[in-house]
Protein backbone atom coordinates (compact mmCIF):
# COMPACT_ATOMS: atom_id res chain seq x y z
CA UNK A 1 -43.66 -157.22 40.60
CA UNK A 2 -43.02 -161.08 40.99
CA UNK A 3 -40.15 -162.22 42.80
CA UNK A 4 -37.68 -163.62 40.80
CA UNK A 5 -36.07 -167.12 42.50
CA UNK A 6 -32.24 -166.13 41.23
CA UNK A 7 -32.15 -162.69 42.65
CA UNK A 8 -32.76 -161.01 45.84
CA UNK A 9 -35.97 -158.27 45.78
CA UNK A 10 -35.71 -155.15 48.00
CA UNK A 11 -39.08 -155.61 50.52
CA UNK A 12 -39.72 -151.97 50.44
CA UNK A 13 -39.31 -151.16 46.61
CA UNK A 14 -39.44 -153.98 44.73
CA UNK A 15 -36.92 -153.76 43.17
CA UNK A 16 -34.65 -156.44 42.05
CA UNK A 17 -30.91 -156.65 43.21
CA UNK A 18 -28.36 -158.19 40.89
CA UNK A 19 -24.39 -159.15 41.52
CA UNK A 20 -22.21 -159.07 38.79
CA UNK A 21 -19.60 -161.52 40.55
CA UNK A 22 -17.38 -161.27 37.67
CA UNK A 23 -16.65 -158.08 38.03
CA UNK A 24 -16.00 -157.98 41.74
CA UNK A 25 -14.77 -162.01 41.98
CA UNK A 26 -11.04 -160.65 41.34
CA UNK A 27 -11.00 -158.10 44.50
CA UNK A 28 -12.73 -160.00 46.54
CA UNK A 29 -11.03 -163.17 45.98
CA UNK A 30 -7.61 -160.88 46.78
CA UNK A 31 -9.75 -160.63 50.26
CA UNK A 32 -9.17 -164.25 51.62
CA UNK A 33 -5.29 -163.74 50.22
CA UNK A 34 -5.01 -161.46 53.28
CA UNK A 35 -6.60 -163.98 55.76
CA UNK A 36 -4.05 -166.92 55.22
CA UNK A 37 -5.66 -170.11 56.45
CA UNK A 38 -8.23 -169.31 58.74
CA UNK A 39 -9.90 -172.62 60.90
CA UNK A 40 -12.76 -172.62 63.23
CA UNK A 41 -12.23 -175.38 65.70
CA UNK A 42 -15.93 -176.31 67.45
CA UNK A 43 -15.56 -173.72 70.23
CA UNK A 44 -15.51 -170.83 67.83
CA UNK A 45 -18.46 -172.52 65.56
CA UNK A 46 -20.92 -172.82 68.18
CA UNK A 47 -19.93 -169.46 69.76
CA UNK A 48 -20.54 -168.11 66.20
CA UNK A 49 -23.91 -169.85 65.62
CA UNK A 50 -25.02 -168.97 69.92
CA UNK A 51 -24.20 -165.22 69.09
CA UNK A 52 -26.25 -165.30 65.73
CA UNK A 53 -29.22 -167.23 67.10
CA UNK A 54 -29.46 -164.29 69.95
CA UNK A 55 -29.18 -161.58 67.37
CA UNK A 56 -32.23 -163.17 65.18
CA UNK A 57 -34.03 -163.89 68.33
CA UNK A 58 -37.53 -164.63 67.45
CA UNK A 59 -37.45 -163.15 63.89
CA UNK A 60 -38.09 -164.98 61.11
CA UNK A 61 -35.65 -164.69 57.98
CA UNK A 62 -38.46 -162.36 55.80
CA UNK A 63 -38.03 -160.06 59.33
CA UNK A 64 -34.43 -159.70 59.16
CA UNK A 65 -34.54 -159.50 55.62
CA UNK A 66 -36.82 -156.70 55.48
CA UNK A 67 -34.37 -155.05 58.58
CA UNK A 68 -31.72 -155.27 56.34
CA UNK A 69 -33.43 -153.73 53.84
CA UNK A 70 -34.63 -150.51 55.19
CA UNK A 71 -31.10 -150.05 56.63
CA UNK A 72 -29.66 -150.35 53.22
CA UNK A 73 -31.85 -148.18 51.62
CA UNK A 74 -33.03 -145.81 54.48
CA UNK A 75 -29.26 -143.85 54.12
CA UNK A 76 -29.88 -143.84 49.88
CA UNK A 77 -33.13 -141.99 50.39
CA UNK A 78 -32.07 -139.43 52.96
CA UNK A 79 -29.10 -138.77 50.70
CA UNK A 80 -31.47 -138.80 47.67
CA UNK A 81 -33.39 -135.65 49.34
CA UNK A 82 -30.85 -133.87 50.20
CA UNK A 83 -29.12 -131.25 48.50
CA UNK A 84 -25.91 -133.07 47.96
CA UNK A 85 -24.63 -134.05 44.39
């Protein structure tokens, strides 16, 4: 299956993910409500982007990608086999 350029593809299925942000703009919107005005002054940016360049370490983006991935899905399939409605 070809990789579509607009949407995201699982790495392990193939399958294609879609977000229908109409239908989930309004509660998340109501989100940032709760959060006021939040700032990042240049201490907190460059502790965010330190912290995120030592969790990617030497991965590339397809790695964590494909991480994400089989965490997502990993918890679908075991629930998938089990005997659980």
């Amino acid at each position: 299956m070809r990789q579509s350029s607009r949407y995201p593809q699982n790495t392990e299925t193939g399958r294609t993910w879609t977000f229908n942000a109409s239908r989930s703009s309004g509660p998340i919107t109501t989100w940032w409500d709760d959060l006021g005005t939040p700032s990042f002054d240049p201490a907190v940016d460059r502790k965010l982007n330190d912290e995120l360049r030592a969790i990617q370490g030497d991965r590339s983006m397809q790695e964590l990608a494909a991480e994400r991935d089989r965490l997502l899905v990993e918890p679908i399939d075991v629930r998938r086999r089990s005997f659980l409605p």
